[in-house]
Protein backbone atom coordinates (compact mmCIF):
# COMPACT_ATOMS: atom_id res chain seq x y z
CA UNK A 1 188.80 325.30 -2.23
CA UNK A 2 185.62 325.16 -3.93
CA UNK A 3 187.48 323.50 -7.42
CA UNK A 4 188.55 320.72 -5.14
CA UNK A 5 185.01 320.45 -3.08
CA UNK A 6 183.19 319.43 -6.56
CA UNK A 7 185.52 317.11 -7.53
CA UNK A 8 185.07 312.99 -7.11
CA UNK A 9 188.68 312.93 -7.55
CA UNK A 10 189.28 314.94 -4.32
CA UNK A 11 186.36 312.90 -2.45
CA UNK A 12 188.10 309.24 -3.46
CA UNK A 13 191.24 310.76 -2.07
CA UNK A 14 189.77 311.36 1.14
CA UNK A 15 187.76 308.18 1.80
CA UNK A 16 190.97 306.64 0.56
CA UNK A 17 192.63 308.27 2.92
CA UNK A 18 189.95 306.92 5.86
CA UNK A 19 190.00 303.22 4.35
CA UNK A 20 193.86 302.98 4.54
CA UNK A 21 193.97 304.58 7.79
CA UNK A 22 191.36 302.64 9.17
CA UNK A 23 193.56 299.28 7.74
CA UNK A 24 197.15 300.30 8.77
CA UNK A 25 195.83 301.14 12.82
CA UNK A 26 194.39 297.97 12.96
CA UNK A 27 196.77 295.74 11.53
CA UNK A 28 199.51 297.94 13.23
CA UNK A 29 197.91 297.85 17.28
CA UNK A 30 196.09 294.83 16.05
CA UNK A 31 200.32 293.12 16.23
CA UNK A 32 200.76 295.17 19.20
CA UNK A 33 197.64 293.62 21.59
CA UNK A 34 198.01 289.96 19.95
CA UNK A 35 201.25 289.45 23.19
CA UNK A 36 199.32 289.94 25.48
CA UNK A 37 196.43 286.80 24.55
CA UNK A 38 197.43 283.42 26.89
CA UNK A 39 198.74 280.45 24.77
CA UNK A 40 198.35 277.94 27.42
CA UNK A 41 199.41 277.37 31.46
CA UNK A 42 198.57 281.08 32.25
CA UNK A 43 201.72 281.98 29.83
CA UNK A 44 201.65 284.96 27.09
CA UNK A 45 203.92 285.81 24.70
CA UNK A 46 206.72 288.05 25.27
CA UNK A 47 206.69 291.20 23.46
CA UNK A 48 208.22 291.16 20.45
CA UNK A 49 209.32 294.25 19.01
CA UNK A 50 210.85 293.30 15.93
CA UNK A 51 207.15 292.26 14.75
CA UNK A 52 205.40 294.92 16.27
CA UNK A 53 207.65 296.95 13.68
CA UNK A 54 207.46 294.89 10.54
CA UNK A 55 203.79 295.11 11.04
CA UNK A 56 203.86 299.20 11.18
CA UNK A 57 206.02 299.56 8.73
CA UNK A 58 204.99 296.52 6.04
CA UNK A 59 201.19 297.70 6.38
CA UNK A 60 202.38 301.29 5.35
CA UNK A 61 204.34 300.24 3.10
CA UNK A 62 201.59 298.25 1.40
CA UNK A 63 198.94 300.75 1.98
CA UNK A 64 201.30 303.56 0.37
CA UNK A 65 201.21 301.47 -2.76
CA UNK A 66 197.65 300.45 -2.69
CA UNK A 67 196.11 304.24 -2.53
CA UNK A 68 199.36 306.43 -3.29
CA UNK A 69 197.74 307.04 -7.00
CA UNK A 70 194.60 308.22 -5.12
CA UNK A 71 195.24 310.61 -2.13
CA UNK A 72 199.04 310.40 -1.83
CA UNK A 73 198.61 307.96 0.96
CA UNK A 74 199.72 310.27 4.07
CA UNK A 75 197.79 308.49 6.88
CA UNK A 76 199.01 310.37 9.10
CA UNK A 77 198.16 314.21 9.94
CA UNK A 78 202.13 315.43 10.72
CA UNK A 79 202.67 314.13 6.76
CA UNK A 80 199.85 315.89 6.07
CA UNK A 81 200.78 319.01 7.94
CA UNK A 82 204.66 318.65 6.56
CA UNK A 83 203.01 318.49 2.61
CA UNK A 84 200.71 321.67 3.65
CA UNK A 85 204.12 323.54 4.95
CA UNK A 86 205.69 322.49 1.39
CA UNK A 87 202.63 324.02 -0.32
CA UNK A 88 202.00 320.62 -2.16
CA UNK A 89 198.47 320.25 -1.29
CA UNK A 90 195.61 322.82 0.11
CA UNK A 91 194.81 323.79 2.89
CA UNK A 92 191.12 322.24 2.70
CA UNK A 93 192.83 319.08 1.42
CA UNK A 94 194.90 318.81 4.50
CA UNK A 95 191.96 319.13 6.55
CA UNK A 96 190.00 317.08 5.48
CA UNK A 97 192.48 314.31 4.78
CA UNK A 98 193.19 315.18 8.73
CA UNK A 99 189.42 314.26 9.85
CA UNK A 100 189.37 311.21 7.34
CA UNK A 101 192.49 309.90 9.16
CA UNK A 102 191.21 310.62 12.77
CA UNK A 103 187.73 308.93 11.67
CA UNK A 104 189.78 305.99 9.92
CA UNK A 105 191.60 305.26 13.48
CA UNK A 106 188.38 305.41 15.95
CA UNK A 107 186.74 302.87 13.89
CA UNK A 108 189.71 300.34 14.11
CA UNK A 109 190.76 301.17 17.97
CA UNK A 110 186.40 300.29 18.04
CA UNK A 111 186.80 296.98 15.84
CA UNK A 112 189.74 296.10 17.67
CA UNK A 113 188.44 297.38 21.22
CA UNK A 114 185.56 294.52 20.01
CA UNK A 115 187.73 291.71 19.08
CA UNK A 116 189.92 292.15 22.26
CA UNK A 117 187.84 293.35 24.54
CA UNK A 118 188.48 289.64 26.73
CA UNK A 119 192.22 291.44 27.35
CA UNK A 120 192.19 292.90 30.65
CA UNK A 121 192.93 296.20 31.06
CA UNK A 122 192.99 296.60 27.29
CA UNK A 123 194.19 300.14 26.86
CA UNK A 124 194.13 299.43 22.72
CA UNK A 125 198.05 300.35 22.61
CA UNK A 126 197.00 304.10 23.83
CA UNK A 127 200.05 305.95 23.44
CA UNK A 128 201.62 307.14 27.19
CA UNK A 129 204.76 308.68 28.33
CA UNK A 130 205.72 305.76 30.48
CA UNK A 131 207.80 306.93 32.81
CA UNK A 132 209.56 309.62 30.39
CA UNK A 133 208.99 313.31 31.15
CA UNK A 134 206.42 315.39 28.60
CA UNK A 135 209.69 317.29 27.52
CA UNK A 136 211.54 313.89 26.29
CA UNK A 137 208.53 312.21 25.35
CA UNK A 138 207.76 315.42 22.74
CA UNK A 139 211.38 315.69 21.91
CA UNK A 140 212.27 312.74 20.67
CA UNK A 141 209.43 312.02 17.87
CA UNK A 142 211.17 315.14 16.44
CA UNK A 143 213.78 312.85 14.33
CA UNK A 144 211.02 310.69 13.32
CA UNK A 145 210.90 312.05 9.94
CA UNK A 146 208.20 310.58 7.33
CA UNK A 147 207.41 313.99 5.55
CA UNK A 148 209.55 312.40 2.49
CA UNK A 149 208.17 314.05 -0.69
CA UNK A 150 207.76 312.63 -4.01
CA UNK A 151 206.31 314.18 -6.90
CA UNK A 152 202.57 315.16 -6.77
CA UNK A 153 202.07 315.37 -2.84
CA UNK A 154 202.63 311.44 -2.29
CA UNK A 155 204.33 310.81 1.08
CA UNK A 156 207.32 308.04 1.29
CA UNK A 157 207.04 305.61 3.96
CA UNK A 158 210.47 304.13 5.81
CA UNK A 159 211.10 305.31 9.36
CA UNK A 160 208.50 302.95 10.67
CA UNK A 161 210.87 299.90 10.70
CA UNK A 162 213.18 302.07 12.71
CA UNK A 163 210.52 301.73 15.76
CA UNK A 164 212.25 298.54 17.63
CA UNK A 165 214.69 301.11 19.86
CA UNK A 166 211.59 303.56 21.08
CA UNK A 167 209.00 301.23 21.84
CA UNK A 168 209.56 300.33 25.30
CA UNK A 169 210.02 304.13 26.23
CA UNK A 170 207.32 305.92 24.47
CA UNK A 171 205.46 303.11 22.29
CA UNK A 172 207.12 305.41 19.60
CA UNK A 173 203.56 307.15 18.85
CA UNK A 174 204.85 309.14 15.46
CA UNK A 175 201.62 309.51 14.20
CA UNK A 176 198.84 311.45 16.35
CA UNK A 177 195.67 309.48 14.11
CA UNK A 178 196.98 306.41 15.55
CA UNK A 179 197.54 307.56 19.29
CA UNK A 180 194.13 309.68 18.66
CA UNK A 181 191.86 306.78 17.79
CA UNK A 182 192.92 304.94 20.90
CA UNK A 183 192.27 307.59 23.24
CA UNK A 184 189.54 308.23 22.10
CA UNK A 185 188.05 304.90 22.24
CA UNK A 186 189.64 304.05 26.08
CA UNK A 187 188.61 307.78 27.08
CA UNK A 188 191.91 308.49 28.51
CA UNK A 189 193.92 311.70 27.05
CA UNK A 190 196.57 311.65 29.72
CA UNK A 191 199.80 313.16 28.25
CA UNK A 192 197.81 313.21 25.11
CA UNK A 193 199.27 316.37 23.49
CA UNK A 194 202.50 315.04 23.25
CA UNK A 195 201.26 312.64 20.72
CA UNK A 196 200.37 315.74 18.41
CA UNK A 197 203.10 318.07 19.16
CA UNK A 198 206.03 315.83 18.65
CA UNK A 199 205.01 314.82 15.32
CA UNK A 200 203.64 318.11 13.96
CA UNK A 201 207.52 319.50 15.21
CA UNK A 202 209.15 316.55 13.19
CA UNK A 203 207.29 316.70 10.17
CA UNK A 204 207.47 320.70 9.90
CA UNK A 205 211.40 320.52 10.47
CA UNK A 206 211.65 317.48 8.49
CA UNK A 207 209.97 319.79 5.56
CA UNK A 208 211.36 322.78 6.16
CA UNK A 209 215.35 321.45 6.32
CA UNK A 210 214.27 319.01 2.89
CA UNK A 211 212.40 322.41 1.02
CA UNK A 212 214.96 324.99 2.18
CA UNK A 213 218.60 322.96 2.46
CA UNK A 214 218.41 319.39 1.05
CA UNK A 215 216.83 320.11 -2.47
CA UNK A 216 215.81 323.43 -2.29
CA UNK A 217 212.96 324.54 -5.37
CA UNK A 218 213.57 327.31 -7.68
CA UNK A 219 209.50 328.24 -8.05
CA UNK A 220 208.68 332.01 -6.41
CA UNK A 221 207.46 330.91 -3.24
CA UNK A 222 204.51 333.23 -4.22
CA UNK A 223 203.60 331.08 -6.43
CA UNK A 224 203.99 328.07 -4.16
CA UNK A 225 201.93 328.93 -1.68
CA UNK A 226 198.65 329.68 -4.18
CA UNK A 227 198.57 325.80 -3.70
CA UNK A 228 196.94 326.56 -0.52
CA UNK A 229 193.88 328.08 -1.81
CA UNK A 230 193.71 326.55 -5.36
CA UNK A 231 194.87 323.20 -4.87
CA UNK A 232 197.39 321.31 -6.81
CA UNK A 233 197.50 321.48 -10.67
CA UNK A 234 197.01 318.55 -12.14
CA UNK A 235 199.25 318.73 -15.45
CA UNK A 236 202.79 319.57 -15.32
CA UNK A 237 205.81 319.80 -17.16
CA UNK A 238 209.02 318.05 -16.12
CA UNK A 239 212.11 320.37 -16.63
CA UNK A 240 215.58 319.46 -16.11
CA UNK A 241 218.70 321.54 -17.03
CA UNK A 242 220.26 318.24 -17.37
CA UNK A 243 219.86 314.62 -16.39
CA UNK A 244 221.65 314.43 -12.88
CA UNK A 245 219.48 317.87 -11.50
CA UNK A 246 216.46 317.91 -9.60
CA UNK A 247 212.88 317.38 -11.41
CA UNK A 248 210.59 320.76 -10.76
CA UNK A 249 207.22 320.22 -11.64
CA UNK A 250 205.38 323.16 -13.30
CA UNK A 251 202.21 324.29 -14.16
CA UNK A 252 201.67 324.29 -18.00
């Protein structure tokens, strides 16, 4: 913990981490309130949840690129959590990248909570079980797997252009920074745990099936888990029996 504390490179990850988070919630609830503004003769748009989605998923998908070289670009604490579980990152990392991504959404649900705050009964796109039971509302993030792992910690983004079915139920909350900023901001945390526990359930079986079944790694899990304390290593060693196995990354 206290190799990573002194470095710049771990500091750049995290306010990377708080810049990108801060830009995907409010591009991503900033598509989500823009329905609801009149166009003319009382009318609003209809909801569209085809854009709602390209906007979640093409401003992670952007963001990923834009700061993946720097912090791995999780912006979102279950990726974070699934990466800890997979011993890719430590466990002061994952903290910290958690409060930078918590921080990161306030300050957008606040910018946007500004720019909208004509919208009556603006609730910011604060995640709510609408009408489905705790139970279902918890149990269905668990398929919304985004703990995909790629070499050196960096998390894949995909699943959220698969949002357009969940919307209308749940408002598909899959990642707790995003649900927590907006709370936070309206000061309403009804049915507010469900936006945490769903997500930190997916991510750690998403992680735990991709470690253990899909592409299981031949390192000592001994070994693995000094990741938690130490941190990552930064130089490694690709070894491949041949060219069709799995890459393992190890320490020199």
């Amino acid at each position: 913990m206290a190799s990573e504390f002194k470095k710049k490179l771990f500091w750049r990850a995290v306010v990377a981490e708080f810049l990108a988070t801060t830009l995907f919630v409010f591009i991503s609830i900033g598509s989500a309130l823009g329905f609801k503004y009149p166009v003319g003769n009382n009318q609003t748009v209809v909801q569209d949840n085809v854009k709602v989605s390209l906007a979640f998923g093409l401003s992670i998908a952007t963001l990923a690129q834009s700061v993946g070289h720097i912090s791995g670009a999780h912006l979102n604490p279950a990726v974070t959590l699934g990466l800890l579980l997979s011993c890719q990152i430590s466990i002061f990392r994952a903290l910290m990248y958690i409060i930078a991504q918590c921080v990161g959404a306030i300050v957008a649900a606040a910018i946007l909570s500004g720019i909208t705050s004509s919208l009556p009964g603006n609730s910011l796109g604060r995640n709510d079980v609408s009408g489905v039971s705790p139970s279902l509302g918890g149990s269905r993030m668990i398929g919304c797997w985004r703990s995909h792992r790629e070499p050196g910690g960096r998390a894949g983004a995909g699943t959220q252009l698969c949002m357009p079915p969940r919307i209308d139920y749940t408002g598909c909350g899959i990642n707790p920074a995003r649900s927590f900023g907006s709370a936070v901001i309206t000061h309403n945390f009804s049915n507010h745990w469900i936006f945490w526990v769903g997500p930190f359930i997916g991510g750690a079986l998403a992680v735990l099936i991709y470690d253990f079944i899909l592409a299981p790694r031949s390192s000592d899990f001994t070994d693995r888990v000094k990741v938690w304390t130490s941190g990552q290593v930064e130089e490694y060693d690709l070894d491949a029996d041949d060219i069709n196995s799995r890459v393992e990354m190890k320490p020199k």
